[in-house]
N, C-alpha and C. Protein backbone atom coordinates (compact mmCIF):
# COMPACT_ATOMS: atom_id res chain seq x y z
N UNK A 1 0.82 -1.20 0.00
CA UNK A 1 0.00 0.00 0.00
C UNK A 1 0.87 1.26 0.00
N UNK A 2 1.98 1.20 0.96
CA UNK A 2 2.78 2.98 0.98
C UNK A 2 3.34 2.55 -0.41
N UNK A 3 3.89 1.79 -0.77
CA UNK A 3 4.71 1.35 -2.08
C UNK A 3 3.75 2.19 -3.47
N UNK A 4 2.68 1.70 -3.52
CA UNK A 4 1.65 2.29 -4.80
C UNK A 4 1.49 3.96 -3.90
N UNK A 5 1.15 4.32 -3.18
CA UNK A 5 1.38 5.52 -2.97
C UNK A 5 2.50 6.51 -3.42
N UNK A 6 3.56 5.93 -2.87
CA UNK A 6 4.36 6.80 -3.33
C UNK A 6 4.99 7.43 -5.01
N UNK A 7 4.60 5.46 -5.54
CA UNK A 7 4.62 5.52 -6.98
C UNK A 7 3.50 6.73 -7.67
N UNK A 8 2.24 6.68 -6.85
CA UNK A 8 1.44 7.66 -7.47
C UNK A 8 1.77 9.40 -7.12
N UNK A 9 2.58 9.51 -6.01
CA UNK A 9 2.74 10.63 -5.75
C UNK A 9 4.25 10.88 -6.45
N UNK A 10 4.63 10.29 -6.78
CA UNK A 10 5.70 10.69 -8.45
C UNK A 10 4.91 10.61 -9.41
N UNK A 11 4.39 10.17 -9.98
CA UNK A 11 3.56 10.14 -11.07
C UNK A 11 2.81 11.60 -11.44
N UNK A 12 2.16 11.91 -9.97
CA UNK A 12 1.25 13.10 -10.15
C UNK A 12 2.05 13.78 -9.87
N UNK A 13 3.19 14.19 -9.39
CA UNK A 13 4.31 15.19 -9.50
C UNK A 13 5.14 15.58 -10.89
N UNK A 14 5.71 14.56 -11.78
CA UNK A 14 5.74 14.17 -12.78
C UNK A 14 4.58 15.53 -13.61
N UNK A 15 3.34 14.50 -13.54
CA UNK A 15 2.32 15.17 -14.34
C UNK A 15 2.46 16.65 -14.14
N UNK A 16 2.34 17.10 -12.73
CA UNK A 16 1.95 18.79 -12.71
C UNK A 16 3.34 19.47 -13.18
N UNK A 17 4.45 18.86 -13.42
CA UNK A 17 5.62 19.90 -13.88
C UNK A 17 5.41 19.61 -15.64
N UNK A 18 5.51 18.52 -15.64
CA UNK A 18 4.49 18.62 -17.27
C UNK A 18 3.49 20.05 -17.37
N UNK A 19 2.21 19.54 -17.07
CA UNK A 19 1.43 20.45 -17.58
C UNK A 19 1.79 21.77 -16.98
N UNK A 20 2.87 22.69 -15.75
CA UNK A 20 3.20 23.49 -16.04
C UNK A 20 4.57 23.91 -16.99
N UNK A 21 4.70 23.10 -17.65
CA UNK A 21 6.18 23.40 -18.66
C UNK A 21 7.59 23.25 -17.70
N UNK A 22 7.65 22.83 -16.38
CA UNK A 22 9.04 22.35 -16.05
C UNK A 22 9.58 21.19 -16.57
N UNK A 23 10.81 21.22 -17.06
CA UNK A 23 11.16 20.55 -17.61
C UNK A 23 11.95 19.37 -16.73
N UNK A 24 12.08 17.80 -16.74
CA UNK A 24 12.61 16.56 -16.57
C UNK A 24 14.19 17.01 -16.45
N UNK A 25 14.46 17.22 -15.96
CA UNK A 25 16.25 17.34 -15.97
C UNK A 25 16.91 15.63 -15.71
N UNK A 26 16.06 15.14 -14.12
CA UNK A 26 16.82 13.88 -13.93
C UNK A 26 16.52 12.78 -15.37
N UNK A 27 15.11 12.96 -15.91
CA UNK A 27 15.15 12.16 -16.93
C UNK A 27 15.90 12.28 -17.96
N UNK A 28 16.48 13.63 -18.73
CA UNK A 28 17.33 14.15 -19.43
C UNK A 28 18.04 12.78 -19.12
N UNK A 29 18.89 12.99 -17.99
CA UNK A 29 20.44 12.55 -17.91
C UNK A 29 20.79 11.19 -17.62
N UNK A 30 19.25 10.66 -17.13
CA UNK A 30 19.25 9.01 -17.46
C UNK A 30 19.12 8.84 -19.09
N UNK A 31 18.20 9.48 -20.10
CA UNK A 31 18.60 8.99 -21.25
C UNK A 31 19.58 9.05 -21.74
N UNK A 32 20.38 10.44 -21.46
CA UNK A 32 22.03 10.59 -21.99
C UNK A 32 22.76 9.38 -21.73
N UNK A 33 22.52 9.16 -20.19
CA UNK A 33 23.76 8.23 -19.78
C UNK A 33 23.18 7.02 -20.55
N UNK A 34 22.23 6.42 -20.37
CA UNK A 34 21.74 4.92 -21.23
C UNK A 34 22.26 4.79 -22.68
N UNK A 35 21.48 6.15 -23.40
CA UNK A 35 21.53 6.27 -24.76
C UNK A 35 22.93 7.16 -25.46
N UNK A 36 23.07 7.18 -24.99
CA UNK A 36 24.59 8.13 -25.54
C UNK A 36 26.05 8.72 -24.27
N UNK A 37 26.25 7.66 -23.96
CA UNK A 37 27.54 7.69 -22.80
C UNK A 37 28.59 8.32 -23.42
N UNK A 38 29.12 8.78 -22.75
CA UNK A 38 30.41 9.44 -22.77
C UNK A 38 30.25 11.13 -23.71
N UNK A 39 29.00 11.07 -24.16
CA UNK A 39 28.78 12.54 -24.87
C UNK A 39 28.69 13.33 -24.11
N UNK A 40 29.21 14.67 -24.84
CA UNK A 40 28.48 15.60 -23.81
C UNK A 40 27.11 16.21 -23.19
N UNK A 41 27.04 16.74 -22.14
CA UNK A 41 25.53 16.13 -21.56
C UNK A 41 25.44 18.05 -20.84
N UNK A 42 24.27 18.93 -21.20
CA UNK A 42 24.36 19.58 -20.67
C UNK A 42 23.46 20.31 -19.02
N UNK A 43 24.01 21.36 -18.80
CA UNK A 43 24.01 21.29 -17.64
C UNK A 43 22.60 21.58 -17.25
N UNK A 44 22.29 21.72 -15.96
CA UNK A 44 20.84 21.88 -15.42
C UNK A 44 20.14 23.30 -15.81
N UNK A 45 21.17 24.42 -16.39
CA UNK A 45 20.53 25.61 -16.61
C UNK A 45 20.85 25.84 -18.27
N UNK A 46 21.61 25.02 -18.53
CA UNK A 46 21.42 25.00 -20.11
C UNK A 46 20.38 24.07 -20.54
N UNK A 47 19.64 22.87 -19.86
CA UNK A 47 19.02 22.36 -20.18
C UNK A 47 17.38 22.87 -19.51
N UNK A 48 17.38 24.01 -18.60
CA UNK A 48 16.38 24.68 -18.48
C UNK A 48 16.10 25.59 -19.93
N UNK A 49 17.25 26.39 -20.24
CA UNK A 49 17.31 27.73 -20.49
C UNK A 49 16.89 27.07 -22.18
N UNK A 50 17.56 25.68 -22.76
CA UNK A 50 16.96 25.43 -23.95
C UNK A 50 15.50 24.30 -24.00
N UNK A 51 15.04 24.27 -22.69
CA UNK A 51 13.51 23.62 -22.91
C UNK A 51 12.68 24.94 -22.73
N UNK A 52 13.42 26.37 -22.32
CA UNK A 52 11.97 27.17 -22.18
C UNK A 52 12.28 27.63 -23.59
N UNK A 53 13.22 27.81 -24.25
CA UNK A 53 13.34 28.58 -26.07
C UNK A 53 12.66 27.77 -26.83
N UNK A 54 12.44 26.31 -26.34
CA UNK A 54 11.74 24.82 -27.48
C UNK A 54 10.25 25.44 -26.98
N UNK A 55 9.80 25.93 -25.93
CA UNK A 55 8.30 25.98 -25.65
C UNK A 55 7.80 27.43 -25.81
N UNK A 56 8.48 28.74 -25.50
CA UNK A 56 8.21 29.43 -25.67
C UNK A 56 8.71 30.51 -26.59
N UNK A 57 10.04 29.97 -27.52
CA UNK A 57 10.75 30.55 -28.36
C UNK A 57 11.94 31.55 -27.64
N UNK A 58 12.62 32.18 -29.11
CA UNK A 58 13.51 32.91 -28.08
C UNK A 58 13.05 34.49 -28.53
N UNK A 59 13.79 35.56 -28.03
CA UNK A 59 13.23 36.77 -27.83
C UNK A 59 13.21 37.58 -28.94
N UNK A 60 14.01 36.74 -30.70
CA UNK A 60 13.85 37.07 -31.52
C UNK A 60 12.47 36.82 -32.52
N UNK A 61 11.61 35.63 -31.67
CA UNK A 61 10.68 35.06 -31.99
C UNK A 61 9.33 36.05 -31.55
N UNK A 62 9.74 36.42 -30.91
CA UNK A 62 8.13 37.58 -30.54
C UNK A 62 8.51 38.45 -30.63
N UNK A 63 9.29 39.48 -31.77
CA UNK A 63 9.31 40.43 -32.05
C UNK A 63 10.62 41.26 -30.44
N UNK A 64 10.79 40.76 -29.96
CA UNK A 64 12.35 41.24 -29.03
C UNK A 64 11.49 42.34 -27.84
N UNK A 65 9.98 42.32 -27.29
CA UNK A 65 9.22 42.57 -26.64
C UNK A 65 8.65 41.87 -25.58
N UNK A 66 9.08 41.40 -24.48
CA UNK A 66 8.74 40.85 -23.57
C UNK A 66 9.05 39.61 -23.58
């Protein structure tokens, strides 16, 4: 019983950084390491700073206004 709990309280944690646009960092770096070892792998604010330009573009994309 705590076992399926806790699984669900990652799950629904998971979900709400989804649907607010935070981005997976630890998952990032398990696929790096699985799927492509020894590459380079970037860091926690380069891999913020290029999941918010993939979702919300960059500042040349809305006209350089907010």
């Amino acid at each position: 019983m705590f076992g399926e709990l806790v699984k669900a309280g990652r799950y629904l944690g998971q979900s709400v950084r989804l649907m607010v646009g935070l981005p997976e960092y630890d998952t990032y770096v398990s696929h790096r390491e699985a799927t492509h070892p020894g590459e380079p792998m970037m860091s926690y604010e380069e891999f913020f700073r290029e999941r918010q330009e993939a979702r919300y573009g960059g500042a040349g994309k809305r006209g350089g206004c907010c």
